[in-house]
N, C-alpha and C. Protein backbone atom coordinates (compact mmCIF):
# COMPACT_ATOMS: atom_id res chain seq x y z
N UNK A 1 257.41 45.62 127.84
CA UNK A 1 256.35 46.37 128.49
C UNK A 1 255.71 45.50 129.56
N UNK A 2 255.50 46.43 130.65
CA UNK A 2 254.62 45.29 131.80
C UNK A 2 253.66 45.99 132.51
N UNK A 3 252.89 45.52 133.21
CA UNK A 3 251.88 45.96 133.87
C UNK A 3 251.90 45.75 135.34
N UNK A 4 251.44 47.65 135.85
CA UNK A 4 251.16 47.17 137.98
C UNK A 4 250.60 46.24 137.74
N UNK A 5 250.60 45.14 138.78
CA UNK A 5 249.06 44.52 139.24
C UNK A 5 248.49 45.12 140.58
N UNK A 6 249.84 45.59 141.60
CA UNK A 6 248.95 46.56 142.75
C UNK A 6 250.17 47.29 143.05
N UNK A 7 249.38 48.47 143.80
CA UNK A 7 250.09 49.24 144.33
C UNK A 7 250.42 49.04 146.26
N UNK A 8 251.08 48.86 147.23
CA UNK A 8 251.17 48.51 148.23
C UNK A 8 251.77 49.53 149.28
N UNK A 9 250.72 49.88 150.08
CA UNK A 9 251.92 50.44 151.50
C UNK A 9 251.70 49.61 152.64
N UNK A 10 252.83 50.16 153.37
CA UNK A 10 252.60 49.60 155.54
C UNK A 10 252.15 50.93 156.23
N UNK A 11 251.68 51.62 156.76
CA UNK A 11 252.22 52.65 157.07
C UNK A 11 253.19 52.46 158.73
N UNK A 12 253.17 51.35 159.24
CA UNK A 12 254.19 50.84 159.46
C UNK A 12 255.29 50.04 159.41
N UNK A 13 256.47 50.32 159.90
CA UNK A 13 257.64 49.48 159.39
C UNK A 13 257.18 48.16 160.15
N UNK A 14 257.78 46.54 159.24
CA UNK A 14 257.65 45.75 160.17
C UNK A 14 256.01 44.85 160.46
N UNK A 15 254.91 45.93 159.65
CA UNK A 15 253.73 45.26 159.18
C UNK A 15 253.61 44.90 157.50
N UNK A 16 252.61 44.19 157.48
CA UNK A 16 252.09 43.78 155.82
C UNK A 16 252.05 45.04 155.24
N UNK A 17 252.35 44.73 153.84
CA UNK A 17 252.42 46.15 152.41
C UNK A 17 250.32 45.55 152.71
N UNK A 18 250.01 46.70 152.41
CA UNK A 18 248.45 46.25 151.81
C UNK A 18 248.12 47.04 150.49
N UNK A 19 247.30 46.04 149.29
CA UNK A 19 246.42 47.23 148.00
C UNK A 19 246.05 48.37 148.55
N UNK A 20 246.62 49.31 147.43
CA UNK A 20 245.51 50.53 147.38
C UNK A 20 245.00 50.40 146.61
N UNK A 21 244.07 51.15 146.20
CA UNK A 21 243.06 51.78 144.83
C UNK A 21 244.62 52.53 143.86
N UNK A 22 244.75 53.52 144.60
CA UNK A 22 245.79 55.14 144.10
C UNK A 22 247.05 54.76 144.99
N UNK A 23 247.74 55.58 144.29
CA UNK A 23 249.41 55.87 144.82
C UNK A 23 249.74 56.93 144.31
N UNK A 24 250.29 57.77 145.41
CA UNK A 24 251.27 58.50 144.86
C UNK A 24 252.77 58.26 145.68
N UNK A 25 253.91 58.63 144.17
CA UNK A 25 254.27 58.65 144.00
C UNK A 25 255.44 60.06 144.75
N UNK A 26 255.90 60.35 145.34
CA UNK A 26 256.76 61.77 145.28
C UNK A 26 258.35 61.53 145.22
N UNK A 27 259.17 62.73 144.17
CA UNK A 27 260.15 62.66 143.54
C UNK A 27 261.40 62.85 145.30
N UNK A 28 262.28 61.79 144.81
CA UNK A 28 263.03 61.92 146.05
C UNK A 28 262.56 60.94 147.49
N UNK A 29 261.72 60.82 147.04
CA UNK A 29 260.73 60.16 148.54
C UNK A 29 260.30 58.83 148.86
N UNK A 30 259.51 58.22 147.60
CA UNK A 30 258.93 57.21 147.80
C UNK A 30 257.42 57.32 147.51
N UNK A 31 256.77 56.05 147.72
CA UNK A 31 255.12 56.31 147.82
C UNK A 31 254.61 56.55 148.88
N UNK A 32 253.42 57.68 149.06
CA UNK A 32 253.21 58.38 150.29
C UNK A 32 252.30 57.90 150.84
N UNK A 33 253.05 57.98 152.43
CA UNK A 33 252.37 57.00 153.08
C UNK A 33 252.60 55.60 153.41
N UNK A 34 254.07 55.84 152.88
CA UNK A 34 254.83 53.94 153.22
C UNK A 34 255.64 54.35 154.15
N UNK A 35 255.69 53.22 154.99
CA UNK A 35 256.56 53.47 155.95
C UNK A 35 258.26 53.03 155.57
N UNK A 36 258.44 52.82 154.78
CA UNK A 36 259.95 52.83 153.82
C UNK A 36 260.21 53.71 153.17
N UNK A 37 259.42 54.97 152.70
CA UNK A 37 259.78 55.76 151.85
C UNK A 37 260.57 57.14 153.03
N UNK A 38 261.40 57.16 151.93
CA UNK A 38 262.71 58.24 152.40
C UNK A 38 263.31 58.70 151.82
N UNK A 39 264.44 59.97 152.34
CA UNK A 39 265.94 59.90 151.69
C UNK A 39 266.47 58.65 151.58
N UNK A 40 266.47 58.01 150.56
CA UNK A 40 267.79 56.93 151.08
C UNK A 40 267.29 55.84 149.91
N UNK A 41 268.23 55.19 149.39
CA UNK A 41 268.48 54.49 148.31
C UNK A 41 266.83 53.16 148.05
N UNK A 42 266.46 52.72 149.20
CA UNK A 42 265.14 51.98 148.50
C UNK A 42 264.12 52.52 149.24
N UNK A 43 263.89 53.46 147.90
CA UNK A 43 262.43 53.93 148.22
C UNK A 43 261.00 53.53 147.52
N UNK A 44 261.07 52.60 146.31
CA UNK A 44 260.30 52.48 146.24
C UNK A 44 260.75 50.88 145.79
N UNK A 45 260.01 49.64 146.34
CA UNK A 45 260.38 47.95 145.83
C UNK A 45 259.46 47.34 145.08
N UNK A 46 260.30 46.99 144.26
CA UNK A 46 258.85 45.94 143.07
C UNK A 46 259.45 44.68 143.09
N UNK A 47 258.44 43.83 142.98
CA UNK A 47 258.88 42.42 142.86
C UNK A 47 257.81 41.65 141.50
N UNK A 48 258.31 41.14 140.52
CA UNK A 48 257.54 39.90 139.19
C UNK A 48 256.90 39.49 139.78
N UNK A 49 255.37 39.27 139.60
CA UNK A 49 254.47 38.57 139.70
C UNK A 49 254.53 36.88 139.31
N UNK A 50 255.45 36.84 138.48
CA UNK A 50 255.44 35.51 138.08
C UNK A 50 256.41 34.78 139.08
N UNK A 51 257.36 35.40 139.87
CA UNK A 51 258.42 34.90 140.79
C UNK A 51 257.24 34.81 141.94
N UNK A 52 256.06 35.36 142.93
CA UNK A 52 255.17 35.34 143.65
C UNK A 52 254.30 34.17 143.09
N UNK A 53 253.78 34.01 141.69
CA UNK A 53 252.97 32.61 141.58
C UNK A 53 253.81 31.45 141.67
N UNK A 54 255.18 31.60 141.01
CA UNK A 54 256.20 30.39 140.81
C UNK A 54 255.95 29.71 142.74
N UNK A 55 256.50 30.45 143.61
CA UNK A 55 256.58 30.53 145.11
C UNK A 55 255.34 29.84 145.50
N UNK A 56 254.10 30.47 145.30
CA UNK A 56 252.81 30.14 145.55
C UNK A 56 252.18 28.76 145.28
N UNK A 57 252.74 28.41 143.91
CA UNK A 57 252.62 27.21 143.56
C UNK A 57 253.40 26.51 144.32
N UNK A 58 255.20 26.55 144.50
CA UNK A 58 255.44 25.41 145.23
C UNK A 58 255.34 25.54 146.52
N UNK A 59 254.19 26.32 147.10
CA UNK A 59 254.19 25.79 148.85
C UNK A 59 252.42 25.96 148.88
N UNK A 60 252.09 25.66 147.69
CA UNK A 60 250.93 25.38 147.52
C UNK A 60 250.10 26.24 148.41
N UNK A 61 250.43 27.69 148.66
CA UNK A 61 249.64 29.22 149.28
C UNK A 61 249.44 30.64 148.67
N UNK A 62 247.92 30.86 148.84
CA UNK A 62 248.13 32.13 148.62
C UNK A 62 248.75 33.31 149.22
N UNK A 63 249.36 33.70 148.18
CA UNK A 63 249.99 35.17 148.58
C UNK A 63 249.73 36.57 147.81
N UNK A 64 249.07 37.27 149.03
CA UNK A 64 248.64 38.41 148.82
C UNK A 64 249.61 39.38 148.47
N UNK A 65 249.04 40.19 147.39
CA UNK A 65 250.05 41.23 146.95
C UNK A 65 250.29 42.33 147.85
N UNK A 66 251.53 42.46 148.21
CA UNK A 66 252.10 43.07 149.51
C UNK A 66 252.53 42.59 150.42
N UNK A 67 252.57 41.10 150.31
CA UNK A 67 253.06 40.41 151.23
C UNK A 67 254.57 39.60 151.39
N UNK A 68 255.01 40.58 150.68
CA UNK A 68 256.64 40.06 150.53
C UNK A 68 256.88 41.72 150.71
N UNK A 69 256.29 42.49 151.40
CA UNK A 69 257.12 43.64 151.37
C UNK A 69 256.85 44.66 150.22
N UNK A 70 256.53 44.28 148.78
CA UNK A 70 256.63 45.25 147.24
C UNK A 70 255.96 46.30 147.21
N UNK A 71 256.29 47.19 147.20
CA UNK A 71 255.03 48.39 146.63
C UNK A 71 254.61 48.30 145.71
N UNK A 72 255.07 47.90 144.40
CA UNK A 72 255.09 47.18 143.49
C UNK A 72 254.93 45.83 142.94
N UNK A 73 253.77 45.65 142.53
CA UNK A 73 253.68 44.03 141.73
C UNK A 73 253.42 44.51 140.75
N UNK A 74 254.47 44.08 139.66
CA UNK A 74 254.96 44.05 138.49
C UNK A 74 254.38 42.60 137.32
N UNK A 75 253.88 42.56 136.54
CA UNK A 75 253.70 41.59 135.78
C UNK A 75 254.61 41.79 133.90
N UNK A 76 255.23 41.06 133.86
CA UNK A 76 255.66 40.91 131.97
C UNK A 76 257.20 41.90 132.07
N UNK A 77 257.78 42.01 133.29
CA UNK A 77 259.10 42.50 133.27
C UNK A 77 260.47 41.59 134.01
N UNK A 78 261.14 41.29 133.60
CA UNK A 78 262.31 40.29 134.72
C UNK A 78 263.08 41.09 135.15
N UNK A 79 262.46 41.81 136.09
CA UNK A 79 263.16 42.42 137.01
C UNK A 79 264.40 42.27 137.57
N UNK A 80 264.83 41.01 138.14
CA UNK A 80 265.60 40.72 138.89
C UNK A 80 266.53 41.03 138.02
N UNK A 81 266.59 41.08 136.51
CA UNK A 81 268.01 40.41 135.76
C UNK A 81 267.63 42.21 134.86
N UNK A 82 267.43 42.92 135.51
CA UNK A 82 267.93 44.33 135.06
C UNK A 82 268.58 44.31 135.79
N UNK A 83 270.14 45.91 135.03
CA UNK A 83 270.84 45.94 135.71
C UNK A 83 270.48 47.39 137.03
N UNK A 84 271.67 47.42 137.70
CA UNK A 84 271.02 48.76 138.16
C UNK A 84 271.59 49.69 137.77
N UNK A 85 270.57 50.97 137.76
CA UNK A 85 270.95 51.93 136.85
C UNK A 85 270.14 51.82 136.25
N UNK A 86 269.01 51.17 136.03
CA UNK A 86 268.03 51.36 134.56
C UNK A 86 266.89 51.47 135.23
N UNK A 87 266.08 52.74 134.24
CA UNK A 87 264.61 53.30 134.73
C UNK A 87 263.64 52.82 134.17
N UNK A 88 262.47 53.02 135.07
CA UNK A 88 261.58 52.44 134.54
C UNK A 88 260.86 53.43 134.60
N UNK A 89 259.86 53.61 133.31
CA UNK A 89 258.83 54.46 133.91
C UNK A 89 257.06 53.78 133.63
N UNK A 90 256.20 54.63 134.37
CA UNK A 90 254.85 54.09 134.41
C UNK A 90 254.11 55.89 134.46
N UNK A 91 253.38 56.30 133.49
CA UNK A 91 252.91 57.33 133.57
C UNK A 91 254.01 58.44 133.62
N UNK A 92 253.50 59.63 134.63
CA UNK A 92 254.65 60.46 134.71
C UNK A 92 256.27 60.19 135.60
N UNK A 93 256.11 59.21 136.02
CA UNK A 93 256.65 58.68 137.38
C UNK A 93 257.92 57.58 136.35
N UNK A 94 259.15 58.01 136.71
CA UNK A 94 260.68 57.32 136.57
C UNK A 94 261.06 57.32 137.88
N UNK A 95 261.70 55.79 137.91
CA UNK A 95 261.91 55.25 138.69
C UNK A 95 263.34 54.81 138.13
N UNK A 96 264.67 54.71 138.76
CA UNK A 96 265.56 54.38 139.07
C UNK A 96 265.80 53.49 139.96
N UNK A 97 266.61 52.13 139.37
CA UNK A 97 266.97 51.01 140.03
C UNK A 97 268.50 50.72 140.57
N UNK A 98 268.06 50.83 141.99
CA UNK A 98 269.42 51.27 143.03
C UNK A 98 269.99 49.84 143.64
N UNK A 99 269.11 48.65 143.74
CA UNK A 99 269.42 47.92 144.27
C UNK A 99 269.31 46.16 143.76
N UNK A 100 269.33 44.96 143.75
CA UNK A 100 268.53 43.77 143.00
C UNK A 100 269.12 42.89 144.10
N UNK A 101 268.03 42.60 145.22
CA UNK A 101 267.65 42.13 146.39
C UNK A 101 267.96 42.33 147.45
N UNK A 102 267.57 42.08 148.53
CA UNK A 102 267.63 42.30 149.76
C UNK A 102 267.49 41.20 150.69
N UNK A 103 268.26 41.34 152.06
CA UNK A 103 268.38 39.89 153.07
C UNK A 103 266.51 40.34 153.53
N UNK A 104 266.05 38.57 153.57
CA UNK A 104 264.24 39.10 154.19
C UNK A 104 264.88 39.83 156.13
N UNK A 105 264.21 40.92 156.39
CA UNK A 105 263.91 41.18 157.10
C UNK A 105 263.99 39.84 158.67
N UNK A 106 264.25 40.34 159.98
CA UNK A 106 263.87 38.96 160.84
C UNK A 106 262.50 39.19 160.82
N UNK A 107 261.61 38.00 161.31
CA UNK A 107 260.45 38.41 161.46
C UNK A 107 259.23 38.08 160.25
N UNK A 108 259.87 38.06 158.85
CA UNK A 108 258.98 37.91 157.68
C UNK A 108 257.94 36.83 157.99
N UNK A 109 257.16 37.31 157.88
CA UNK A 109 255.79 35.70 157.79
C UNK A 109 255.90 34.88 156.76
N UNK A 110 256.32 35.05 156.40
CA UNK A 110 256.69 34.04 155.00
C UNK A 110 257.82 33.19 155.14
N UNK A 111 258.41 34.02 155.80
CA UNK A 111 259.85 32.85 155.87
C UNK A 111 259.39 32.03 156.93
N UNK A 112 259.06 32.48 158.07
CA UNK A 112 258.37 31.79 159.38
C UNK A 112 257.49 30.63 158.67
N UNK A 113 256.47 30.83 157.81
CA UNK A 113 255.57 29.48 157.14
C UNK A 113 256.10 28.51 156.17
N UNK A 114 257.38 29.37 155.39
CA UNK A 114 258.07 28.04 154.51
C UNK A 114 259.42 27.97 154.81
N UNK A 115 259.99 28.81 155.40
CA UNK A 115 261.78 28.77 155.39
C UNK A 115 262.09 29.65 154.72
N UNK A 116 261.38 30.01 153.55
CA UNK A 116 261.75 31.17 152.66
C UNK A 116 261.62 32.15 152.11
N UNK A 117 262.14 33.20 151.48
CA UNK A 117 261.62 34.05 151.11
C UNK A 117 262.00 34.26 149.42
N UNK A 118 261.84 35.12 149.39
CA UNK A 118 261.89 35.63 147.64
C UNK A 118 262.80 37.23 147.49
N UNK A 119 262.01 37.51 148.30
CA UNK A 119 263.23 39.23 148.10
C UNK A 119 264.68 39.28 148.31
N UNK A 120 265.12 38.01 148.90
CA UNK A 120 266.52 38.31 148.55
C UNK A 120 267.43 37.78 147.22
N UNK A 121 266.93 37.53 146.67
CA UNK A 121 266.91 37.08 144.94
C UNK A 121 266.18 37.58 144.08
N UNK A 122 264.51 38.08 144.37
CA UNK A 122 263.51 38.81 143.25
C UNK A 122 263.65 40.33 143.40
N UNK A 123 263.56 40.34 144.88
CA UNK A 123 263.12 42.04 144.98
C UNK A 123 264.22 42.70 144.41
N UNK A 124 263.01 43.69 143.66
CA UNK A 124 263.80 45.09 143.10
C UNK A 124 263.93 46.18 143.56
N UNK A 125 264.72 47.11 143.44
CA UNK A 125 264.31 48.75 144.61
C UNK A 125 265.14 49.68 143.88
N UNK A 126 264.18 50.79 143.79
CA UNK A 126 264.41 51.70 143.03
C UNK A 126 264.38 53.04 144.24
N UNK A 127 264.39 54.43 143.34
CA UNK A 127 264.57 55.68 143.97
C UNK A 127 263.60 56.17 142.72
N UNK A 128 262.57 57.35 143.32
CA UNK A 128 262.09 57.89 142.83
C UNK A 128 262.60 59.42 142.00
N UNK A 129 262.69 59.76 140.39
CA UNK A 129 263.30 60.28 139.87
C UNK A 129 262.20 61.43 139.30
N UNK A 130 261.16 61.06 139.30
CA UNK A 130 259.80 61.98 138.86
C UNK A 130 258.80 60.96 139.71
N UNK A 131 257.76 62.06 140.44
CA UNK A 131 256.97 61.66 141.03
C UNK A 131 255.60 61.79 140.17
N UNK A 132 254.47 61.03 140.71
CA UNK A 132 253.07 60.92 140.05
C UNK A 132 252.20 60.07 140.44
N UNK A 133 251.45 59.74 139.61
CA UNK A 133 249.76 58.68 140.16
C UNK A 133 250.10 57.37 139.87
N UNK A 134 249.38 56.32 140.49
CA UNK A 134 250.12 55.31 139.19
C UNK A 134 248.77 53.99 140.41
N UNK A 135 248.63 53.32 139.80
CA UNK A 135 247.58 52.33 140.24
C UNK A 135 247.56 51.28 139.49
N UNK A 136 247.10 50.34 139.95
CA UNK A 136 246.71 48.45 139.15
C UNK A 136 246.05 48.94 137.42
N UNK A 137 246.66 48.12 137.08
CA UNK A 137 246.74 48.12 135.26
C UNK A 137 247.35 49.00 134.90
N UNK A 138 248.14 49.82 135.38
CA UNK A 138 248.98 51.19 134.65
C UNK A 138 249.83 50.17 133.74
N UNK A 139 250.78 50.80 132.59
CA UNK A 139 251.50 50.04 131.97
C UNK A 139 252.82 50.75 132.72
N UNK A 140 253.97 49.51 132.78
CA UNK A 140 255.52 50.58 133.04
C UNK A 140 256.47 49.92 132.16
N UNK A 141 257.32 50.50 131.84
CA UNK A 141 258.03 50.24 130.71
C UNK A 141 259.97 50.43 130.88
N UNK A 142 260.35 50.01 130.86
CA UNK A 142 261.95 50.11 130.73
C UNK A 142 262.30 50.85 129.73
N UNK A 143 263.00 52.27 130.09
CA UNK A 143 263.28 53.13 129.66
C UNK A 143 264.02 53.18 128.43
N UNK A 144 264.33 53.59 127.30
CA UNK A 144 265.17 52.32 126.34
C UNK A 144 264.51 51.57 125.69
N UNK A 145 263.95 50.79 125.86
CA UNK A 145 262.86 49.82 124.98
C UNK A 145 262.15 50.31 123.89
């Protein structure tokens, strides 16, 4: 079992994810109001919170949640080492996992300040399978468990 810690959009491509309060969620789509959400295989990205402090610690910076891109910050799940194919859900909202990482983007601020990034080894990305509400402290759970 694990817990949001935030929920994140851009509403443009190519800028910072920022906290919301609320999210929704829509089936097929993504979270509304991101500028990533679509038809198309990553619509919605979570990344471990503990892979963001691990990072944080060794370049000795804070990093704001949303700032690797996640719509999702995830705490108490190892994401990376699900396979894909396995759902997660949080409230009414299943989520299906389509992808386990991605090349960073050109351009990332993060890679620009250390060399590196994290999403192409942490990030997770799913497709939305049931849509819904879902916000900081929700619990989400691996389907199965």
């Amino acid at each position: 079992m694990g817990k949001i810690l935030a929920v994140c959009i851009s509403e443009k491509k190519g800028t910072l994810k920022k906290a919301i309060p609320v999210g929704e969620m829509i089936k097929d789509f993504g979270l509304k109001n991101d500028a990533h959400a679509g038809k198309w295989h990553r619509q919605i990205s979570l990344l471990a919170v503990e892979a963001v402090r691990q990072f944080s610690n060794k370049y000795d910076m804070k990093v704001p949640a949303g700032a690797f891109g996640e719509n999702l910050l995830v705490e108490g799940i190892d994401l990376k080492h699900l396979p894909v194919g396995t759902k997660l859900k949080c409230n009414d909202i299943l989520l299906e996992i389509t992808q386990i990482g991605k090349k960073c983007h050109l351009g990332c601020n993060i890679q620009k300040q250390t060399g590196e990034c994290i999403m192409p080894n942490e990030g997770v990305f799913a497709i939305v399978l049931n849509g819904g509400i879902i916000k900081a402290n929700d619990v989400i759970t691996i389907e199965g468990d």
